[in-house]
N, C-alpha and C. Protein backbone atom coordinates (compact mmCIF):
# COMPACT_ATOMS: atom_id res chain seq x y z
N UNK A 1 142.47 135.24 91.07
CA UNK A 1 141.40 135.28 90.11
C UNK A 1 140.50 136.47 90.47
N UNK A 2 140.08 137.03 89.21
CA UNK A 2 139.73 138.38 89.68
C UNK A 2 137.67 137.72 89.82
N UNK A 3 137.33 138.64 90.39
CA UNK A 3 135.76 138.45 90.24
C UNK A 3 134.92 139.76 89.54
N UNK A 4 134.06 139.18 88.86
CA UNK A 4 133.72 140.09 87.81
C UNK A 4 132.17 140.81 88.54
N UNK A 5 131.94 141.35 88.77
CA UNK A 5 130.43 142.03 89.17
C UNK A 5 129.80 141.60 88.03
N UNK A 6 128.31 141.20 88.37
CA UNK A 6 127.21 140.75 87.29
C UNK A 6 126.15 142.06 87.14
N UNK A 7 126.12 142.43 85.97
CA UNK A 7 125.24 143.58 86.32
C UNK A 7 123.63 143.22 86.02
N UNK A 8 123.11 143.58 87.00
CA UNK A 8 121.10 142.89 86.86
C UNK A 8 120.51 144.03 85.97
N UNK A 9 119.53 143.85 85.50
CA UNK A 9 119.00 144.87 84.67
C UNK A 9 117.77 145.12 85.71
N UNK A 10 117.47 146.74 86.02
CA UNK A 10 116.39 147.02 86.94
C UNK A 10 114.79 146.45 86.54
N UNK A 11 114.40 146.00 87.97
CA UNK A 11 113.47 145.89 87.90
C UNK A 11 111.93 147.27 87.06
N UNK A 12 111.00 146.67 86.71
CA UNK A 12 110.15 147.76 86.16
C UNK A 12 108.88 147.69 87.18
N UNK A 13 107.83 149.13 87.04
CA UNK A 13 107.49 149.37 87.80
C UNK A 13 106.38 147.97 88.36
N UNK A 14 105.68 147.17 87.21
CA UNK A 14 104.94 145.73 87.74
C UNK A 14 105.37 144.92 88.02
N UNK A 15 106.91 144.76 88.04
CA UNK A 15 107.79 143.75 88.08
C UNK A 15 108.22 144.49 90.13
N UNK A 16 108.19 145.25 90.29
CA UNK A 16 108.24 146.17 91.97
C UNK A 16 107.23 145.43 92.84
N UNK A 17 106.14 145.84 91.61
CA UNK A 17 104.45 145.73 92.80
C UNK A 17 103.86 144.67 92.68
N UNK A 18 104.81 143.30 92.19
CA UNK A 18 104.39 141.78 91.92
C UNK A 18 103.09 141.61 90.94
N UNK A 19 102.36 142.87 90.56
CA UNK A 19 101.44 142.63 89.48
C UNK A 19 100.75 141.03 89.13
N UNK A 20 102.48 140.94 88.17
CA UNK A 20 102.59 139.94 87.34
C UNK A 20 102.15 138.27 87.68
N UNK A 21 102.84 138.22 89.13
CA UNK A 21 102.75 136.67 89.96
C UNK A 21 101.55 136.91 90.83
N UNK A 22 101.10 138.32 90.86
CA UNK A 22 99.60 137.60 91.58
C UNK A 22 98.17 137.11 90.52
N UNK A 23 98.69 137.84 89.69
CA UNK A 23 97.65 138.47 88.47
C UNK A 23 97.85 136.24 87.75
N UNK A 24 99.04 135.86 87.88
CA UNK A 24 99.44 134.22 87.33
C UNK A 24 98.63 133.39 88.55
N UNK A 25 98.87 133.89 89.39
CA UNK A 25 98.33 133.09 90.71
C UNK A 25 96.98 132.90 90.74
N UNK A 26 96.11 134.35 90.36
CA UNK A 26 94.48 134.11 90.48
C UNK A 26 94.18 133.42 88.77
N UNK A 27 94.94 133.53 88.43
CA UNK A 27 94.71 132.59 86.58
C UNK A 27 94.55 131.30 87.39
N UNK A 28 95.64 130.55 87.84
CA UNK A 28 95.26 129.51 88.14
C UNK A 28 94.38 129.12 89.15
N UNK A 29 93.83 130.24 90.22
CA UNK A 29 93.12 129.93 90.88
C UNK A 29 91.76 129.69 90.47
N UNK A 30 91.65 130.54 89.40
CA UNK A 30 90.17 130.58 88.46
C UNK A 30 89.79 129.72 87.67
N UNK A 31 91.27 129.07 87.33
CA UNK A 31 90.76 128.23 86.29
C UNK A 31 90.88 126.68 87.00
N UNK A 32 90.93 126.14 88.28
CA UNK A 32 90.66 125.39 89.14
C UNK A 32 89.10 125.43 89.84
N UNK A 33 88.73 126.85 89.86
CA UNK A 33 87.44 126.97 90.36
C UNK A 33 86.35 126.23 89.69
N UNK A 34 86.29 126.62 88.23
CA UNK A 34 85.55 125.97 87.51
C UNK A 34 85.98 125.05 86.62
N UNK A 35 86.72 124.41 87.38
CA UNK A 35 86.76 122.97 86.89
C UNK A 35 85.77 121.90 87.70
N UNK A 36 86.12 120.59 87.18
CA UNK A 36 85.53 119.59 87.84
C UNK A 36 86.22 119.23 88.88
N UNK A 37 85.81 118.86 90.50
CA UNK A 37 86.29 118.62 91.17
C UNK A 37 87.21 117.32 91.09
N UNK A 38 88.48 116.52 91.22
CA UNK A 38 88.76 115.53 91.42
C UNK A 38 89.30 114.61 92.62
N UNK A 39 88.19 115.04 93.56
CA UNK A 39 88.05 114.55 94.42
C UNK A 39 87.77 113.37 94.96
N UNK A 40 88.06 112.05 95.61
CA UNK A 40 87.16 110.71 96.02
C UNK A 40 86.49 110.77 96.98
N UNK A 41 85.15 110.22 97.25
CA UNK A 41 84.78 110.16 98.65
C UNK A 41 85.30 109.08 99.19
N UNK A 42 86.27 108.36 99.54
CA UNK A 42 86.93 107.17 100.29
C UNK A 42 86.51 106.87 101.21
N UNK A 43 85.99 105.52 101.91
CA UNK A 43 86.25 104.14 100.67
C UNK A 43 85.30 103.94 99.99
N UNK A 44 84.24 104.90 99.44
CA UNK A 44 82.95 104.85 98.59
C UNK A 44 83.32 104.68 97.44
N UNK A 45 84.51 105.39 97.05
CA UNK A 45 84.77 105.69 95.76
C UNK A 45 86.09 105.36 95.92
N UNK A 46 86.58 104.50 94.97
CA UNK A 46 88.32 104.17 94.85
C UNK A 46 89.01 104.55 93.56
N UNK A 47 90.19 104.63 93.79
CA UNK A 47 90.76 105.22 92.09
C UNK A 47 91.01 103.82 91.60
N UNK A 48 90.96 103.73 90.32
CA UNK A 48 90.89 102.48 89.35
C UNK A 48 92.55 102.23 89.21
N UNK A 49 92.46 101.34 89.51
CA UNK A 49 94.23 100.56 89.70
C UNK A 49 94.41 100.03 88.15
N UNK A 50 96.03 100.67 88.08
CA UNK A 50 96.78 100.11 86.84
C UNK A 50 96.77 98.70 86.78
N UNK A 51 97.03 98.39 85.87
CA UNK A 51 97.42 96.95 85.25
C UNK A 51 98.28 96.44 85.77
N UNK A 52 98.50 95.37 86.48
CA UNK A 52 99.97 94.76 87.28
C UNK A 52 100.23 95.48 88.16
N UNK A 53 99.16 95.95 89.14
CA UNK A 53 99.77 96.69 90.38
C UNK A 53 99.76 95.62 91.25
N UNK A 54 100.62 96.05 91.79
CA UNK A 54 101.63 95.51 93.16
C UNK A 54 100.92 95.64 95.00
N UNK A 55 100.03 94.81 95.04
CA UNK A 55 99.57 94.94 96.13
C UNK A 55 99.83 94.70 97.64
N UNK A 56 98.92 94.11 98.61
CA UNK A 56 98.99 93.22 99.86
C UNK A 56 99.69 91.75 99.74
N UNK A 57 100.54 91.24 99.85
CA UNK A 57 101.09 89.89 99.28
C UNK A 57 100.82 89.20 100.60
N UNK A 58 99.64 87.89 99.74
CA UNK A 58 98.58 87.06 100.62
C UNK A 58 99.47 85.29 99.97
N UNK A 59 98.54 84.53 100.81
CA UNK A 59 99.21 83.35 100.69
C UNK A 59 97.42 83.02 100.41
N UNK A 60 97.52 82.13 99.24
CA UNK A 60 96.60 81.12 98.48
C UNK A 60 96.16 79.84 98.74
N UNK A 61 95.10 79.13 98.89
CA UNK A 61 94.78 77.99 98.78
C UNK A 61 94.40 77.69 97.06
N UNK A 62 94.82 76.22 96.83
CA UNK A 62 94.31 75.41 95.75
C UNK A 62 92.29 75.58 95.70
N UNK A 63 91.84 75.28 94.72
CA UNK A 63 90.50 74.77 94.47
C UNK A 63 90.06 74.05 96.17
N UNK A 64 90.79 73.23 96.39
CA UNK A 64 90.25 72.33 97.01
C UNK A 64 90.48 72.38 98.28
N UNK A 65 90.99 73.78 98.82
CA UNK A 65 91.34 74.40 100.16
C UNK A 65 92.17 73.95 100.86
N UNK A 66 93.41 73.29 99.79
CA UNK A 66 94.38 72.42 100.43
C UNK A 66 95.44 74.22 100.24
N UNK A 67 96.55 73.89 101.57
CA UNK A 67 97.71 74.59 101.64
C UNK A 67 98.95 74.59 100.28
N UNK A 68 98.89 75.71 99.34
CA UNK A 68 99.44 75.36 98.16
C UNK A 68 101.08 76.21 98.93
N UNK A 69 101.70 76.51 99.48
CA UNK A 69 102.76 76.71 100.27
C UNK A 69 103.55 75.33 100.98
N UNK A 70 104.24 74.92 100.46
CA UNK A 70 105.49 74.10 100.81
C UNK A 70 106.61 74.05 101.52
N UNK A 71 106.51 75.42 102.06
CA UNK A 71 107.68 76.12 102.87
C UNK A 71 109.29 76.05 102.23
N UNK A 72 109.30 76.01 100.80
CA UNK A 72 110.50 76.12 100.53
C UNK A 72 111.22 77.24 100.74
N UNK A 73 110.77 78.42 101.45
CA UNK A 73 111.61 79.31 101.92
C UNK A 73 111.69 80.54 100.91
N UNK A 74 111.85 80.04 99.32
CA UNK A 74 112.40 80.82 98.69
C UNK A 74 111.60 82.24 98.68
N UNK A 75 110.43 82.68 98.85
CA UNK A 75 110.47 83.86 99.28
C UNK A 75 111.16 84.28 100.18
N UNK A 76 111.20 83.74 101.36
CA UNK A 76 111.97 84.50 102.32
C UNK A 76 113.48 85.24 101.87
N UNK A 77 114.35 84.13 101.24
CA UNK A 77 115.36 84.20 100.85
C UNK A 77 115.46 85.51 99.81
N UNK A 78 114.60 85.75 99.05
CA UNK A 78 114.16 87.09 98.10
C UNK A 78 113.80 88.22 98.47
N UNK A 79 113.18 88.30 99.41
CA UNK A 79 112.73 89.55 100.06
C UNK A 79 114.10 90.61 100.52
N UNK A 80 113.92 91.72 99.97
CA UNK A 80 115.07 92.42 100.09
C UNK A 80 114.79 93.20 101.41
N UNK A 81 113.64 93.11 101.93
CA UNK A 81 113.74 93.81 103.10
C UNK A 81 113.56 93.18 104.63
N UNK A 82 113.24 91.85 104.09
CA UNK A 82 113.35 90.37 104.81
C UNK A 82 112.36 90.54 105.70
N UNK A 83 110.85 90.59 104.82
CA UNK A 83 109.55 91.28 105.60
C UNK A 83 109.26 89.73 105.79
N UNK A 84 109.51 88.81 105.50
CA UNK A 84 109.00 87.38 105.50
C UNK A 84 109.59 86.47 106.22
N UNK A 85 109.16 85.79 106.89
CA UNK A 85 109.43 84.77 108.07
C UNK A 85 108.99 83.69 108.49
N UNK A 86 109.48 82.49 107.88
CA UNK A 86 108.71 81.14 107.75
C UNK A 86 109.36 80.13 108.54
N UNK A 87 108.44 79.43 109.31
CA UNK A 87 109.42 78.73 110.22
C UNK A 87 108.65 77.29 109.48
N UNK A 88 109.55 76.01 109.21
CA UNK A 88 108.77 75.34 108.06
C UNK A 88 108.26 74.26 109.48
N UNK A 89 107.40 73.66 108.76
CA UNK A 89 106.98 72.33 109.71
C UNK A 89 106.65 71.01 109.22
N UNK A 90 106.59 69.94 109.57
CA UNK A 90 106.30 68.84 108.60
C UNK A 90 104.78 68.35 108.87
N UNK A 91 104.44 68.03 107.48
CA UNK A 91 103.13 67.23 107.30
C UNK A 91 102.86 65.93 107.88
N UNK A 92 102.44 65.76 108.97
CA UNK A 92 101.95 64.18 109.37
C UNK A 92 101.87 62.95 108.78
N UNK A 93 102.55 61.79 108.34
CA UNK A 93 102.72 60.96 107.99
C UNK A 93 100.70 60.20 107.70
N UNK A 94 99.90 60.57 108.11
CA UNK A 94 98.91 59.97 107.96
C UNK A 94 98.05 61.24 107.06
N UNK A 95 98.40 61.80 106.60
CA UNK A 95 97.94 63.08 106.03
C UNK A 95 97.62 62.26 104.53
N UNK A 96 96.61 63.19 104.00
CA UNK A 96 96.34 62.47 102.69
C UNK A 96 97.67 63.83 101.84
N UNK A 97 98.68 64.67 102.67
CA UNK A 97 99.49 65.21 101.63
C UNK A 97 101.03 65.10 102.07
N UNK A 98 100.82 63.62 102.77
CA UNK A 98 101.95 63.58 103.68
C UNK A 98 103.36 63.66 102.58
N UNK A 99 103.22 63.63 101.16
CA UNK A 99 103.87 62.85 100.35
C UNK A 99 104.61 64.59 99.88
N UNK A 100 103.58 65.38 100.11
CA UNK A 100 104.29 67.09 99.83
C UNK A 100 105.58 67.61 100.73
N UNK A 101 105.91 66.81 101.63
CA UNK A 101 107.06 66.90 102.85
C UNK A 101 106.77 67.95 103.81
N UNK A 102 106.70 69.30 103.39
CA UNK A 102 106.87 70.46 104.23
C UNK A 102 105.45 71.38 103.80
N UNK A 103 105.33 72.34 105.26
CA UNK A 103 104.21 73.11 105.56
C UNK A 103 104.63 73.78 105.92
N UNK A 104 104.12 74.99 105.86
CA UNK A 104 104.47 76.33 106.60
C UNK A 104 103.90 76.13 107.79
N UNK A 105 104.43 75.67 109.25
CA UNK A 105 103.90 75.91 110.72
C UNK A 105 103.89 77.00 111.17
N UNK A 106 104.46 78.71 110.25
CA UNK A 106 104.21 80.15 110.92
C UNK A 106 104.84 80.58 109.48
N UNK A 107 104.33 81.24 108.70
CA UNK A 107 104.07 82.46 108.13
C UNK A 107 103.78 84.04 108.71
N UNK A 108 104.98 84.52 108.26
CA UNK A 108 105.05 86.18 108.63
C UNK A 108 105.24 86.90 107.86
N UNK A 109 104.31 87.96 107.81
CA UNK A 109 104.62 89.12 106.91
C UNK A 109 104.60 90.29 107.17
N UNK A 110 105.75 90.97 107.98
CA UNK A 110 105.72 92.35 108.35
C UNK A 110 105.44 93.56 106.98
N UNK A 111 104.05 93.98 107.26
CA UNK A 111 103.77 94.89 106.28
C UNK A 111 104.46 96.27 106.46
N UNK A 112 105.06 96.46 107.94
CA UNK A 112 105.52 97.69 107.48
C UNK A 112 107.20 97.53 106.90
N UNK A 113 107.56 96.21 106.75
CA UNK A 113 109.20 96.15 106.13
C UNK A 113 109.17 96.14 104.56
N UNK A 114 107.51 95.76 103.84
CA UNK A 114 107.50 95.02 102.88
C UNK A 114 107.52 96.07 101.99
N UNK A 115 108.09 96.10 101.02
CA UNK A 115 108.18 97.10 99.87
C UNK A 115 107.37 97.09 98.54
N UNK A 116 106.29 96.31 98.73
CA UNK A 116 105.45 95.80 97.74
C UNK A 116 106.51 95.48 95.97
N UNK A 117 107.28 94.51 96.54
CA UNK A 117 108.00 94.62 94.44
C UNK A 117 107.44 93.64 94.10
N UNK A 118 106.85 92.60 94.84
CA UNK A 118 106.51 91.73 94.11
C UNK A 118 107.43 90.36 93.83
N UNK A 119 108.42 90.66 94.22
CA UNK A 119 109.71 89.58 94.51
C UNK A 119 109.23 88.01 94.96
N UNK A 120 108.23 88.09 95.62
CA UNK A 120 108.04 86.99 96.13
C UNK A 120 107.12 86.40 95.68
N UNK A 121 105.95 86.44 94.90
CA UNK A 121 105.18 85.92 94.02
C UNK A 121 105.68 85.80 92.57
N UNK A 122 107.01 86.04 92.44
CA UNK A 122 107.47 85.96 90.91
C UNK A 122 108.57 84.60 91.29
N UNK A 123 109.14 84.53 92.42
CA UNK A 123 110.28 83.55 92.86
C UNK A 123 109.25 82.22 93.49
N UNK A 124 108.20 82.32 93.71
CA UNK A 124 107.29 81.31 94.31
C UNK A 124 106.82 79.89 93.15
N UNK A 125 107.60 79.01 93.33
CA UNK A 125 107.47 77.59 92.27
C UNK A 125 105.93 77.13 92.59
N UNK A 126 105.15 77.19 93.47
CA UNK A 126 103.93 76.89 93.80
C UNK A 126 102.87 77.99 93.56
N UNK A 127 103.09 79.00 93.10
CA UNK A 127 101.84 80.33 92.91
C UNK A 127 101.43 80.27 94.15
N UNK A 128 101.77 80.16 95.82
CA UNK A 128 100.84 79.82 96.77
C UNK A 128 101.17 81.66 96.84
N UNK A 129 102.10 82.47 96.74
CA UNK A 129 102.13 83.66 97.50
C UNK A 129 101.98 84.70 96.29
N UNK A 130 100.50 85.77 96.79
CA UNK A 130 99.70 86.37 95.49
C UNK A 130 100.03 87.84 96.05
N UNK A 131 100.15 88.73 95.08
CA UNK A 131 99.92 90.49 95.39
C UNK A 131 98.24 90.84 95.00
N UNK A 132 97.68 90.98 96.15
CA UNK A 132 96.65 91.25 95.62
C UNK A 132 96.15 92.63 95.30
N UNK A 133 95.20 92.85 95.03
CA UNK A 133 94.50 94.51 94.75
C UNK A 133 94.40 95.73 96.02
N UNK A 134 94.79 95.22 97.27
CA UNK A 134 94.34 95.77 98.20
C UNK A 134 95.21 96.99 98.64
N UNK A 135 95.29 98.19 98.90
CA UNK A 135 95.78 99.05 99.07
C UNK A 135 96.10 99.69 100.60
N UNK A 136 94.85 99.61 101.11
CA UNK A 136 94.69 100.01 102.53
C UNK A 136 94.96 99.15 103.32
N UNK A 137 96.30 99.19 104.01
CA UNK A 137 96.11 98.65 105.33
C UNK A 137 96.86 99.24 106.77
N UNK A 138 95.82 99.21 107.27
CA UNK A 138 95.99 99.91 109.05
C UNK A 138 96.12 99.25 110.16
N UNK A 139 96.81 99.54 111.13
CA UNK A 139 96.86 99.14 112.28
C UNK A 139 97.23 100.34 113.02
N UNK A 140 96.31 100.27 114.56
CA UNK A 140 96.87 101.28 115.53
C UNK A 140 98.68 100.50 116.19
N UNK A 141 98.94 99.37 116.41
CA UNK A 141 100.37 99.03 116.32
C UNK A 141 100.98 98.35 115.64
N UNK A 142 102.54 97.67 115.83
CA UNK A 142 103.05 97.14 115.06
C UNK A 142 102.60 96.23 114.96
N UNK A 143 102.50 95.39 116.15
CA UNK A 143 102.26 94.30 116.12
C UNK A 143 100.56 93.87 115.15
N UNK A 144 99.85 94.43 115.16
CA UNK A 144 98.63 94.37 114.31
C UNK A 144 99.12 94.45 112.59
N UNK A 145 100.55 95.19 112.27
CA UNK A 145 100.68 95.23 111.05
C UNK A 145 101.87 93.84 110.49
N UNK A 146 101.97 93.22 111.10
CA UNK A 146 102.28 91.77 110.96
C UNK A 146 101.49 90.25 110.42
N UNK A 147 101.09 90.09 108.86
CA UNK A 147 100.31 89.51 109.06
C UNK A 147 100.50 87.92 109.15
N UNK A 148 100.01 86.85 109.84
CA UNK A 148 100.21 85.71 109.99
C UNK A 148 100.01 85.09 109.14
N UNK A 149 99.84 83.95 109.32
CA UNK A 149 99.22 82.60 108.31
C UNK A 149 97.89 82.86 108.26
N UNK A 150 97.39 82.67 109.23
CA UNK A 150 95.70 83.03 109.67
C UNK A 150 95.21 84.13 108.49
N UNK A 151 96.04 85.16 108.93
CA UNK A 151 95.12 86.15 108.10
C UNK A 151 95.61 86.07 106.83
N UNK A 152 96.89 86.00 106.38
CA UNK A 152 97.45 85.85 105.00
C UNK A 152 96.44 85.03 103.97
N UNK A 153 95.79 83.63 104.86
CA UNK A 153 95.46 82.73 103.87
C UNK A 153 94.01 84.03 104.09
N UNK A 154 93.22 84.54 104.78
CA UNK A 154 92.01 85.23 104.81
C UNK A 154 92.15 86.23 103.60
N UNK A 155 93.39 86.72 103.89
CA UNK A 155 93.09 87.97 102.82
C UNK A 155 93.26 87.09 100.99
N UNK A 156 94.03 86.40 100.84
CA UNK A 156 94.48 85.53 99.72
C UNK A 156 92.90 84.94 99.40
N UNK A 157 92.23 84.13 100.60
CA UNK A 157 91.64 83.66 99.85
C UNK A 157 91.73 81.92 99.05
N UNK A 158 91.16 81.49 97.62
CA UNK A 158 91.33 80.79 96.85
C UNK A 158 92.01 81.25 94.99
N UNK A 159 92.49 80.37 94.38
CA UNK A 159 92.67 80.97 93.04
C UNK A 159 93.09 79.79 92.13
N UNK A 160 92.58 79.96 91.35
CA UNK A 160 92.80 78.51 90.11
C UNK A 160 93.90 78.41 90.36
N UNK A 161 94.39 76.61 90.49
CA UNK A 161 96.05 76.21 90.31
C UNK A 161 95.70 75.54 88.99
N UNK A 162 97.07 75.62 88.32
CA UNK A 162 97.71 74.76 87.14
C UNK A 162 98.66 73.84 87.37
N UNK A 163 98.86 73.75 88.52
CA UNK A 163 100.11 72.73 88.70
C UNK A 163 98.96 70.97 89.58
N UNK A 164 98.11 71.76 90.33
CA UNK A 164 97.81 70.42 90.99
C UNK A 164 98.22 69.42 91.43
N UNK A 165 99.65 69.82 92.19
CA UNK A 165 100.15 68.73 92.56
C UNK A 165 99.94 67.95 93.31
N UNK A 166 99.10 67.44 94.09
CA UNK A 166 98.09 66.73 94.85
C UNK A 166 97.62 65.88 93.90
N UNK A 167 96.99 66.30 93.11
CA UNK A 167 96.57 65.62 92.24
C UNK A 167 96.73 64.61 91.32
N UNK A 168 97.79 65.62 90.42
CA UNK A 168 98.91 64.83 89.80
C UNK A 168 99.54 63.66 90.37
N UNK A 169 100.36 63.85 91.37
CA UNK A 169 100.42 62.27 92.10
C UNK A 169 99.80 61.24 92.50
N UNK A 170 98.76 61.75 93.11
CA UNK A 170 97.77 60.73 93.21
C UNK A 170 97.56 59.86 91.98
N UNK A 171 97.18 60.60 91.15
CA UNK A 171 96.84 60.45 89.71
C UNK A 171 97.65 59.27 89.31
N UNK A 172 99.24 60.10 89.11
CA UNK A 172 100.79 58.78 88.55
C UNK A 172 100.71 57.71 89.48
N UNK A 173 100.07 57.49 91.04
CA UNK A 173 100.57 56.77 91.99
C UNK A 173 99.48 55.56 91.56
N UNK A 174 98.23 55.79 91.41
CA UNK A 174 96.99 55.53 91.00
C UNK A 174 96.89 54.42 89.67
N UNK A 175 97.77 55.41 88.80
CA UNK A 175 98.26 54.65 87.50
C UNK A 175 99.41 53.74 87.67
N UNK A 176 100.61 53.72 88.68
CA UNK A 176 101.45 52.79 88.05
C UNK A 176 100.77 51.53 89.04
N UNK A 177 99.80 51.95 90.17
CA UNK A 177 99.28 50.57 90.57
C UNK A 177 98.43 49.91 89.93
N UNK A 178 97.98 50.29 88.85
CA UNK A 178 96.64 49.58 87.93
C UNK A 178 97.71 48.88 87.08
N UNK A 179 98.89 49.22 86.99
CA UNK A 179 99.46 48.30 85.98
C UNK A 179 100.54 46.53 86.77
């Protein structure tokens, strides 16, 4: 196969002395100058988060600061990067929730495995595990970027339930003894 020479057409004399790309370069430099800066002062100033963003994924209490986590696992089982780690434990037979079976006795959430998708608050039958708004988080080691139960329920917090299942039973258990 033969090879064909490409012939270039010569350069001209502003096209030599770069003219052209410095003369484009200070355009945009000028017209950045007097613009408005878009700068943040952080954490004074934060950028305004989209709709359905995908945050810190915290674990929730009910209204009534009861443990809305059951330890059914199924986050864990979802997590594609298997940032989650629940070792389950059982509720005390004298418990006023002894009747819920299982508790989370260790909740783990390695933040640096977690990929924020959200997987695990969409697969969660209890709403106990939330993505919240939070963006920043630091640790000087690993071990600090691991968060527990302790802090999970701190950063989570409380949040309206609709299911109330505490409640609800009590409630049916309540009613079929009045009859």
């Amino acid at each position: 196969m033969a090879v064909i020479p490409v012939e270039r057409k010569p350069l001209t004399l502003a096209e030599r002395t770069y003219i052209p790309q410095i003369v484009g370069g200070l355009r945009t430099t000028l017209k950045h100058l007097f613009r408005k800066p878009l700068t943040l002062e952080y954490p004074e100033q934060r950028p305004a988060l989209p709709v359905g963003y995908r945050g810190v994924p915290t674990l929730v209490k009910d209204p009534n600061g009861r443990e809305k986590c059951v330890s059914c696992q199924l986050c864990e089982f979802v997590c594609p990067p298997k940032a989650i780690r629940i070792t389950p434990g059982e509720i005390p037979e004298e418990s006023t929730n002894a009747h819920v079976e299982k508790a989370p006795q260790a909740f783990d959430i390695d933040m640096l495995r977690c990929i924020y998708c959200g997987l695990c608050q969409e697969v969660c039958p209890e709403e106990a595990i939330w993505l919240q708004n939070q963006f920043s988080m630091s640790g000087y080691t690993r071990e600090e970027m691991v968060n527990n139960k302790a802090k999970l329920y701190e950063l989570g917090g409380t949040l309206p339930d609709a299911h109330f299942k505490w409640d609800k039973k009590k409630a049916a258990e309540e009613h079929g003894n009045a009859h």
